[in-house]
PDB file of N, CA and C in Angstrom:
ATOM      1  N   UNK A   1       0.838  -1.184   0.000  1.00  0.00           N
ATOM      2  CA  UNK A   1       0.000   0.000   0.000  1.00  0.00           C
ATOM      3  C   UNK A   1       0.875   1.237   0.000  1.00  0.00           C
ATOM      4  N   UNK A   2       0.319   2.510  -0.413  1.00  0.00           N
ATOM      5  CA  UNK A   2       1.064   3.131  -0.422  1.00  0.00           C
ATOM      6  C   UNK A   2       0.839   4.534   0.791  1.00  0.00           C
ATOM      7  N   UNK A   3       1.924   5.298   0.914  1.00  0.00           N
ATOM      8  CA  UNK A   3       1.909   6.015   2.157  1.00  0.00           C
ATOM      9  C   UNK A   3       0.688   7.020   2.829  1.00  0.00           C
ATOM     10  N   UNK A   4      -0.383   7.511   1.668  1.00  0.00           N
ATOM     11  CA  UNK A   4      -1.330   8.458   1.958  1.00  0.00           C
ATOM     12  C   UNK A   4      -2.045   6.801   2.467  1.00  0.00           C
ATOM     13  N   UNK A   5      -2.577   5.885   1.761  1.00  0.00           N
ATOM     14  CA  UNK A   5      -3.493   5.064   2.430  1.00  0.00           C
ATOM     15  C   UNK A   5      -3.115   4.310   3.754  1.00  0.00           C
ATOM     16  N   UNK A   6      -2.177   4.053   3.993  1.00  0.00           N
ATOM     17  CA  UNK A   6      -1.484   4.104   5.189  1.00  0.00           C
ATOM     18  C   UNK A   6      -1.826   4.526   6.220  1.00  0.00           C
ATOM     19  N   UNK A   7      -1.322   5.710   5.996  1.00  0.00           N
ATOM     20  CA  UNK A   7      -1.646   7.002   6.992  1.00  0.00           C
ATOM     21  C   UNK A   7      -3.055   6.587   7.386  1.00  0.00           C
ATOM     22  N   UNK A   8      -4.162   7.093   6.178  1.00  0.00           N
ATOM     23  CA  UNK A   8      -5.404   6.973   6.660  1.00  0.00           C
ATOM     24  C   UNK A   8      -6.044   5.998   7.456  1.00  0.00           C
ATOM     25  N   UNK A   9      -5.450   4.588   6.621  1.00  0.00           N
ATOM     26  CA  UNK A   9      -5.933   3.699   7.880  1.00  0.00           C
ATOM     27  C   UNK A   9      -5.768   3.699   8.900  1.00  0.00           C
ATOM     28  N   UNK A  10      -4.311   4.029   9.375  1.00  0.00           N
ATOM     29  CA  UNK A  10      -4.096   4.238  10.692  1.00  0.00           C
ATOM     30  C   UNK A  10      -4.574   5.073  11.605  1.00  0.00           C
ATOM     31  N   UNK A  11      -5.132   6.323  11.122  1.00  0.00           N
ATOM     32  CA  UNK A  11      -5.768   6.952  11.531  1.00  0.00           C
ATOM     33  C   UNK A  11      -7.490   6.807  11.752  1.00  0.00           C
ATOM     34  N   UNK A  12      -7.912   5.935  10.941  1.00  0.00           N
ATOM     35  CA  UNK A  12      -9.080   5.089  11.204  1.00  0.00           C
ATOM     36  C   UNK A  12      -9.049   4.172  12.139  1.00  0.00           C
ATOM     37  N   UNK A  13      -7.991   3.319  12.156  1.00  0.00           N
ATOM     38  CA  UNK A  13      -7.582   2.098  13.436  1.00  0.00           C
ATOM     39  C   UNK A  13      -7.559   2.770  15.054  1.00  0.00           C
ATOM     40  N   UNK A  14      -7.239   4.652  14.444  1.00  0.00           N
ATOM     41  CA  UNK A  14      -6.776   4.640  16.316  1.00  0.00           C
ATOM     42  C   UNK A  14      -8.416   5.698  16.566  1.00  0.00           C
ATOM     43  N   UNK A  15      -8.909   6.164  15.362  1.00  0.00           N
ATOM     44  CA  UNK A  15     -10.388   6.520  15.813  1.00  0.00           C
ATOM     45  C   UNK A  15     -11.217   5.175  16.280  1.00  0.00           C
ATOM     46  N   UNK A  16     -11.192   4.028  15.971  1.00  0.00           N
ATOM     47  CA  UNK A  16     -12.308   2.896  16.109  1.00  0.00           C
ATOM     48  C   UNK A  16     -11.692   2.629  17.461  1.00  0.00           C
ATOM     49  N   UNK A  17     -10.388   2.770  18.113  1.00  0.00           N
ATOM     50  CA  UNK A  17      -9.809   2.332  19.216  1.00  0.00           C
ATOM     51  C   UNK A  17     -10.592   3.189  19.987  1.00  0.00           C
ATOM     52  N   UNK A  18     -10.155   4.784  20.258  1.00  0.00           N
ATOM     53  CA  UNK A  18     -11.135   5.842  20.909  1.00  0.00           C
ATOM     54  C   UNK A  18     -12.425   5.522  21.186  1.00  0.00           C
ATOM     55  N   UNK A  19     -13.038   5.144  19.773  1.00  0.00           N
ATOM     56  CA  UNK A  19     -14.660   4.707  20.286  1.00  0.00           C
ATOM     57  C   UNK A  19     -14.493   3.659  21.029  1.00  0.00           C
ATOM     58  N   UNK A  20     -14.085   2.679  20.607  1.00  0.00           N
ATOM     59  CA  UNK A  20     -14.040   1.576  21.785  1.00  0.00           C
ATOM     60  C   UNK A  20     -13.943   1.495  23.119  1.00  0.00           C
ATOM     61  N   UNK A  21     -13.174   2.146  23.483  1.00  0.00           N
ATOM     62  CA  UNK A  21     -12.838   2.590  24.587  1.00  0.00           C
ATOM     63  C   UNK A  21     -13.833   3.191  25.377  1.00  0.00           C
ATOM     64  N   UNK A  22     -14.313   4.167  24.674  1.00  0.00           N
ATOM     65  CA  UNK A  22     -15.076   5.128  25.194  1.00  0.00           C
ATOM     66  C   UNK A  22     -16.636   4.829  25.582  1.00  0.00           C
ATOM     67  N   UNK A  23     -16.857   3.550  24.442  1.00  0.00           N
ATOM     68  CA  UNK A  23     -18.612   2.978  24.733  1.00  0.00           C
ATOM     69  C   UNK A  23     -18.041   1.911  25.391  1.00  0.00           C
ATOM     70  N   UNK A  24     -16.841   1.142  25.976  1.00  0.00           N
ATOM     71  CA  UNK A  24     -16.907  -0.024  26.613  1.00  0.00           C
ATOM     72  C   UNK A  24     -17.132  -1.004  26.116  1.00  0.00           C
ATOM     73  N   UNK A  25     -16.724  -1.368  25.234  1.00  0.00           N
ATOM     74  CA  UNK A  25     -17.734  -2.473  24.585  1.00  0.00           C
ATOM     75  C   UNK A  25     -17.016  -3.373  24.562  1.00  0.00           C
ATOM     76  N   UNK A  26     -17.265  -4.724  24.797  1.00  0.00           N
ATOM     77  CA  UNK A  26     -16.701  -6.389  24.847  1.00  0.00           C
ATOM     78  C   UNK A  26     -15.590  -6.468  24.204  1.00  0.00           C
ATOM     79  N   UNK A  27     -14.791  -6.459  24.870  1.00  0.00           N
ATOM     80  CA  UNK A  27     -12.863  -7.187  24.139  1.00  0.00           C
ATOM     81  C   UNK A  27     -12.703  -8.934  24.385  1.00  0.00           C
ATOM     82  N   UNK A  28     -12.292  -8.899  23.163  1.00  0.00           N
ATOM     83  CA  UNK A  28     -11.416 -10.412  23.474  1.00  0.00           C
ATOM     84  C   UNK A  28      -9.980 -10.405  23.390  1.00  0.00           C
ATOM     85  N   UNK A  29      -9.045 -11.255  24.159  1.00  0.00           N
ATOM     86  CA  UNK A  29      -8.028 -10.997  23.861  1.00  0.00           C
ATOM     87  C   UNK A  29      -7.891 -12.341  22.882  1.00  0.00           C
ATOM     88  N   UNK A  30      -6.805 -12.542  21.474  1.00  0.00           N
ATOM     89  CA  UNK A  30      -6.384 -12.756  20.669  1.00  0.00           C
ATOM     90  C   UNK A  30      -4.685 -12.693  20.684  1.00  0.00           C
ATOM     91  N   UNK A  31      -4.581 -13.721  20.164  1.00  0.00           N
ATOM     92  CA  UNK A  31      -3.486 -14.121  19.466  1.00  0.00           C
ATOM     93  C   UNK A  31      -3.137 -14.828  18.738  1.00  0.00           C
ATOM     94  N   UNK A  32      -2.768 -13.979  17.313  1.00  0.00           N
ATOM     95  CA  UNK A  32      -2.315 -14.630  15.765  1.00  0.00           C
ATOM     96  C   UNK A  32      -0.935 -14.948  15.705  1.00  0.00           C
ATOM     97  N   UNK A  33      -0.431 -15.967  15.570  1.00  0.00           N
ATOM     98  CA  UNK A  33       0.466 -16.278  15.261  1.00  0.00           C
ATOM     99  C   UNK A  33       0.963 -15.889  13.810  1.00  0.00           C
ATOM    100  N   UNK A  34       2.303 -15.513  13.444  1.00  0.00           N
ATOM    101  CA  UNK A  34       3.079 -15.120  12.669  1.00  0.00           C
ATOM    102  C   UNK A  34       3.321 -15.825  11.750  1.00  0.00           C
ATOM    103  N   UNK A  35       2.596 -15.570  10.395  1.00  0.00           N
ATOM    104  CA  UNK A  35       3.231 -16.820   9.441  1.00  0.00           C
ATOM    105  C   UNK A  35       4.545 -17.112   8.866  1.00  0.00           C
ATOM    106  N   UNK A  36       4.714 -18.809   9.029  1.00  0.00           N
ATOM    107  CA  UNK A  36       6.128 -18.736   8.600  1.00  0.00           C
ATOM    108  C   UNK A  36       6.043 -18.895   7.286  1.00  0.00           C
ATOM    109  N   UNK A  37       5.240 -18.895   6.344  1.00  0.00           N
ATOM    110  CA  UNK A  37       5.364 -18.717   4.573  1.00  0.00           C
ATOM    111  C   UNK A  37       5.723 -17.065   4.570  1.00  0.00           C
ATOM    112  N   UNK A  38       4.874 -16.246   5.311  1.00  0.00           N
ATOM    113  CA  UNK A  38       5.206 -14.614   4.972  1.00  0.00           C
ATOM    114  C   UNK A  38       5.878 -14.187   6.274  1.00  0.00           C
ATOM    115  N   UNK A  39       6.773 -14.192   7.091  1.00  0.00           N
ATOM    116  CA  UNK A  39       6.893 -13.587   8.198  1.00  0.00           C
ATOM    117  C   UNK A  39       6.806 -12.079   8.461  1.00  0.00           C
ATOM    118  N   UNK A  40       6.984 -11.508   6.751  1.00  0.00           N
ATOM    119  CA  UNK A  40       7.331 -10.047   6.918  1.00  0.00           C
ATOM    120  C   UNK A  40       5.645  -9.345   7.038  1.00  0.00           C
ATOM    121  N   UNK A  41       4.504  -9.732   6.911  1.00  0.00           N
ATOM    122  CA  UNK A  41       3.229  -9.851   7.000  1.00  0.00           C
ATOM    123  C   UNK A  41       2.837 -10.013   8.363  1.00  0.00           C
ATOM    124  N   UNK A  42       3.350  -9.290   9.202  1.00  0.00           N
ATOM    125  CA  UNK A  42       3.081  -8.768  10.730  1.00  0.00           C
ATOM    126  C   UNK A  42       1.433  -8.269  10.916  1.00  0.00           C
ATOM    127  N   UNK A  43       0.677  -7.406  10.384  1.00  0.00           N
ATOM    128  CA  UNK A  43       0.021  -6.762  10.396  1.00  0.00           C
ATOM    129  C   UNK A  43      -1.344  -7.070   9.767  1.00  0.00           C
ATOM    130  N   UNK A  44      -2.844  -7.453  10.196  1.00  0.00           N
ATOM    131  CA  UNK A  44      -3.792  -7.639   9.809  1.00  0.00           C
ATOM    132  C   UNK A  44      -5.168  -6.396  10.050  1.00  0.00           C
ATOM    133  N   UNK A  45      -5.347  -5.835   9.037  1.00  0.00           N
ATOM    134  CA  UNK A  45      -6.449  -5.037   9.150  1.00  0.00           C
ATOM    135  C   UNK A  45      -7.789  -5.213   8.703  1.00  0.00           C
ATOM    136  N   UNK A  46      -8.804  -5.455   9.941  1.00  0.00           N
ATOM    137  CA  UNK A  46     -10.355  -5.643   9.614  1.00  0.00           C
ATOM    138  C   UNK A  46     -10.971  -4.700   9.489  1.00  0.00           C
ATOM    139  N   UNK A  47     -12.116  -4.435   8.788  1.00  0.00           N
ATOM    140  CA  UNK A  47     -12.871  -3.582   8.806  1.00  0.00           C
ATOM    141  C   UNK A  47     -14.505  -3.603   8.541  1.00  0.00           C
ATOM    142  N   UNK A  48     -15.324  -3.212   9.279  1.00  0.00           N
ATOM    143  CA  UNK A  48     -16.369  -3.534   9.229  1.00  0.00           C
ATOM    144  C   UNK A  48     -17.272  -2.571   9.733  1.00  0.00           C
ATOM    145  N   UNK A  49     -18.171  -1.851   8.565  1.00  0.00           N
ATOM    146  CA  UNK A  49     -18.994  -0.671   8.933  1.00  0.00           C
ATOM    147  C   UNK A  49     -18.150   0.112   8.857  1.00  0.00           C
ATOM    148  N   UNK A  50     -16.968   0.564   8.210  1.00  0.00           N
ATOM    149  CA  UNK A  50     -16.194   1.935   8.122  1.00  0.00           C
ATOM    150  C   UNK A  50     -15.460   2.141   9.938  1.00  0.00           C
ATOM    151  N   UNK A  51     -15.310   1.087  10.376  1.00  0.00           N
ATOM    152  CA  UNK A  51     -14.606   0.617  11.575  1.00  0.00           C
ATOM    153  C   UNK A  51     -13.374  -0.202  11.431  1.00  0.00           C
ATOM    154  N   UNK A  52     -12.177   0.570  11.999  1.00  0.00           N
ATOM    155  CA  UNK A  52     -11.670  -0.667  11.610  1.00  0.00           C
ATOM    156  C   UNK A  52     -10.390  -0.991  12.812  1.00  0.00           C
ATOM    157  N   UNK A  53     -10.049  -2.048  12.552  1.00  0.00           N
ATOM    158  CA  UNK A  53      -8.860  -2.790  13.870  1.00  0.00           C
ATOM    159  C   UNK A  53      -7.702  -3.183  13.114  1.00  0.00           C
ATOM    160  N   UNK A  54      -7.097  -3.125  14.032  1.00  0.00           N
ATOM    161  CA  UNK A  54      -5.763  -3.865  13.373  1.00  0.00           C
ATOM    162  C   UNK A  54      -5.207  -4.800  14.606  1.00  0.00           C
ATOM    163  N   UNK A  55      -4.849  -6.264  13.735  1.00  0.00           N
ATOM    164  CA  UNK A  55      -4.275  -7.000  14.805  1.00  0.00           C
ATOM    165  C   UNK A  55      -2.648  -7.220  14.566  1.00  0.00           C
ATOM    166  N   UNK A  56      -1.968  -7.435  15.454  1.00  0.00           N
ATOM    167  CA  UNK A  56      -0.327  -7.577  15.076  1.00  0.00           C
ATOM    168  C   UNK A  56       0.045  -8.742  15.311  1.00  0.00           C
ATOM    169  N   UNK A  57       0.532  -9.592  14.165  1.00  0.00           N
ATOM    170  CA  UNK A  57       0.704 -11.210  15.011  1.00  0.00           C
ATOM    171  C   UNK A  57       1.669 -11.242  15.492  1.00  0.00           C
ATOM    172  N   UNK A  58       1.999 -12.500  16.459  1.00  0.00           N
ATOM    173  CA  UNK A  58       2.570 -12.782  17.192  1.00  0.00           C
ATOM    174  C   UNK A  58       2.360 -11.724  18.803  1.00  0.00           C
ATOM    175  N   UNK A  59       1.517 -10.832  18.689  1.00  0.00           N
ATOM    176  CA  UNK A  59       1.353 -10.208  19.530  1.00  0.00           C
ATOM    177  C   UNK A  59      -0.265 -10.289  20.082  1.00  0.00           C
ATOM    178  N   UNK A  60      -0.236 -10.210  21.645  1.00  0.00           N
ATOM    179  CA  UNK A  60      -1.689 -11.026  22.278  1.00  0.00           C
ATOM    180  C   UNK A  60      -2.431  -9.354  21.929  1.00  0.00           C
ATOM    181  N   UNK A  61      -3.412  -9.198  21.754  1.00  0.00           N
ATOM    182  CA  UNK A  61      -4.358  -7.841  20.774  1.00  0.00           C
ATOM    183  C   UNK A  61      -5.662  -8.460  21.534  1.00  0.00           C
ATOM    184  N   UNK A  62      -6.431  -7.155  22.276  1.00  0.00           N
ATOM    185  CA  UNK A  62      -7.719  -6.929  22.304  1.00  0.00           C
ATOM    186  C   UNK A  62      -8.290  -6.472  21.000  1.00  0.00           C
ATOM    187  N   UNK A  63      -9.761  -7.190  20.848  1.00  0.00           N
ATOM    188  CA  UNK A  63     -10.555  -6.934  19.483  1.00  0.00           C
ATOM    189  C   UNK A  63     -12.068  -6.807  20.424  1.00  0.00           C
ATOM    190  N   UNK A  64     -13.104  -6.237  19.749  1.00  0.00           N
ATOM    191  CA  UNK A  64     -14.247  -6.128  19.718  1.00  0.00           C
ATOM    192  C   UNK A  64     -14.826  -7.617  19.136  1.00  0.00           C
ATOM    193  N   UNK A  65     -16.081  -8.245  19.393  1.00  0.00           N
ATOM    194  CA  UNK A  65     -16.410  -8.946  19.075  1.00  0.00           C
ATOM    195  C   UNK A  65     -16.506  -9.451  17.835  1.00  0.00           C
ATOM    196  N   UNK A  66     -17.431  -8.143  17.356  1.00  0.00           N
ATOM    197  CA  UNK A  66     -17.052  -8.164  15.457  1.00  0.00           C
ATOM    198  C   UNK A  66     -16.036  -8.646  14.915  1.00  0.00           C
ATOM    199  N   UNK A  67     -14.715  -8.112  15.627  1.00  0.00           N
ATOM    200  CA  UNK A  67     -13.475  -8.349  14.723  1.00  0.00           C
ATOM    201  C   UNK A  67     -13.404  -9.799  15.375  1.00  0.00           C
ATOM    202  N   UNK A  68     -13.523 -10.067  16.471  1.00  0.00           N
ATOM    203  CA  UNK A  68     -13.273 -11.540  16.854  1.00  0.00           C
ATOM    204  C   UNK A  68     -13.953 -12.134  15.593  1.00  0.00           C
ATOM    205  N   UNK A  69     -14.893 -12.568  15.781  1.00  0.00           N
ATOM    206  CA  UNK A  69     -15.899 -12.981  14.458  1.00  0.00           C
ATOM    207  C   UNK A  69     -15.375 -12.990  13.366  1.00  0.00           C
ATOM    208  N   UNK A  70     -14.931 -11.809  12.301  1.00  0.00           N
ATOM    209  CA  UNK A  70     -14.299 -11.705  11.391  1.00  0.00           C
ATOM    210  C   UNK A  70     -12.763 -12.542  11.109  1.00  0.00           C
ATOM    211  N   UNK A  71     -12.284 -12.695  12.056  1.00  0.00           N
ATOM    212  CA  UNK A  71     -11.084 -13.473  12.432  1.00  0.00           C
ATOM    213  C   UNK A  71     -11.265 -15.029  12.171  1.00  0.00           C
ATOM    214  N   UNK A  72     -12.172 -15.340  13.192  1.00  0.00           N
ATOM    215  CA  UNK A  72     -12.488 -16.971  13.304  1.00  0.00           C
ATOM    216  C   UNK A  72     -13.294 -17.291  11.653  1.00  0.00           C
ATOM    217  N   UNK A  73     -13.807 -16.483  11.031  1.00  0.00           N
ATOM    218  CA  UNK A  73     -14.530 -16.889   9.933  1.00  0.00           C
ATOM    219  C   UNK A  73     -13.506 -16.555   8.816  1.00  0.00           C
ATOM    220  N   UNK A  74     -12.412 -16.409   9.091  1.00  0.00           N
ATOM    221  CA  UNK A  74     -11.160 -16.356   8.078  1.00  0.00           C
ATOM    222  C   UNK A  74     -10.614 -17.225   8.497  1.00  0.00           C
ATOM    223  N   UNK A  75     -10.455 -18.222   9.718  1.00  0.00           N
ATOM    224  CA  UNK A  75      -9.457 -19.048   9.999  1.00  0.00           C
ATOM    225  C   UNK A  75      -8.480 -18.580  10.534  1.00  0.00           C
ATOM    226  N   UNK A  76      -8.446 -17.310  11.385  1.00  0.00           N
ATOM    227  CA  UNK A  76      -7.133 -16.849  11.764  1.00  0.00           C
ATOM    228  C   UNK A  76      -7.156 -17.151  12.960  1.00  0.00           C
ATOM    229  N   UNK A  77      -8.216 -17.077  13.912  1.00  0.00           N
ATOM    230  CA  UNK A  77      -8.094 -17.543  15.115  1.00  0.00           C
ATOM    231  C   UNK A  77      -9.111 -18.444  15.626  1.00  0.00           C
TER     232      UNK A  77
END
């Protein structure tokens, strides 16, 4: 991807964090393991409803339910 879309997502990832936070809403904690076909592929971004998360593998990540969901119905967790 390139650096303006980047940016933006990230800046979408840490607005959906804020809301989260802020309405309380159900976390799971998660952990994706790191693939060893791509290792350099650290980084997974969901999005759902113009919401969006990012999970980091190999690293344990609170998600909202949704994204839990979205996860397990990809096979990631």
């Amino acid at each position: 991807m390139n650096k303006i879309a980047n940016k933006k997502i990230e800046q979408e990832v840490n607005k959906t964090e804020q809301e989260t936070k802020t309405k309380k809403e159900e976390t799971i904690k998660i952990l994706i393991p790191i693939d060893k076909l791509n290792p350099e592929d650290k980084e997974i971004i969901v999005g759902i409803n113009e919401k969006y998360a990012k999970v980091v593998r190999g690293e344990e990540t609170e998600v909202t339910r949704p994204v839990f969901e979205q996860l397990r119905n990809a096979g990631l967790v």
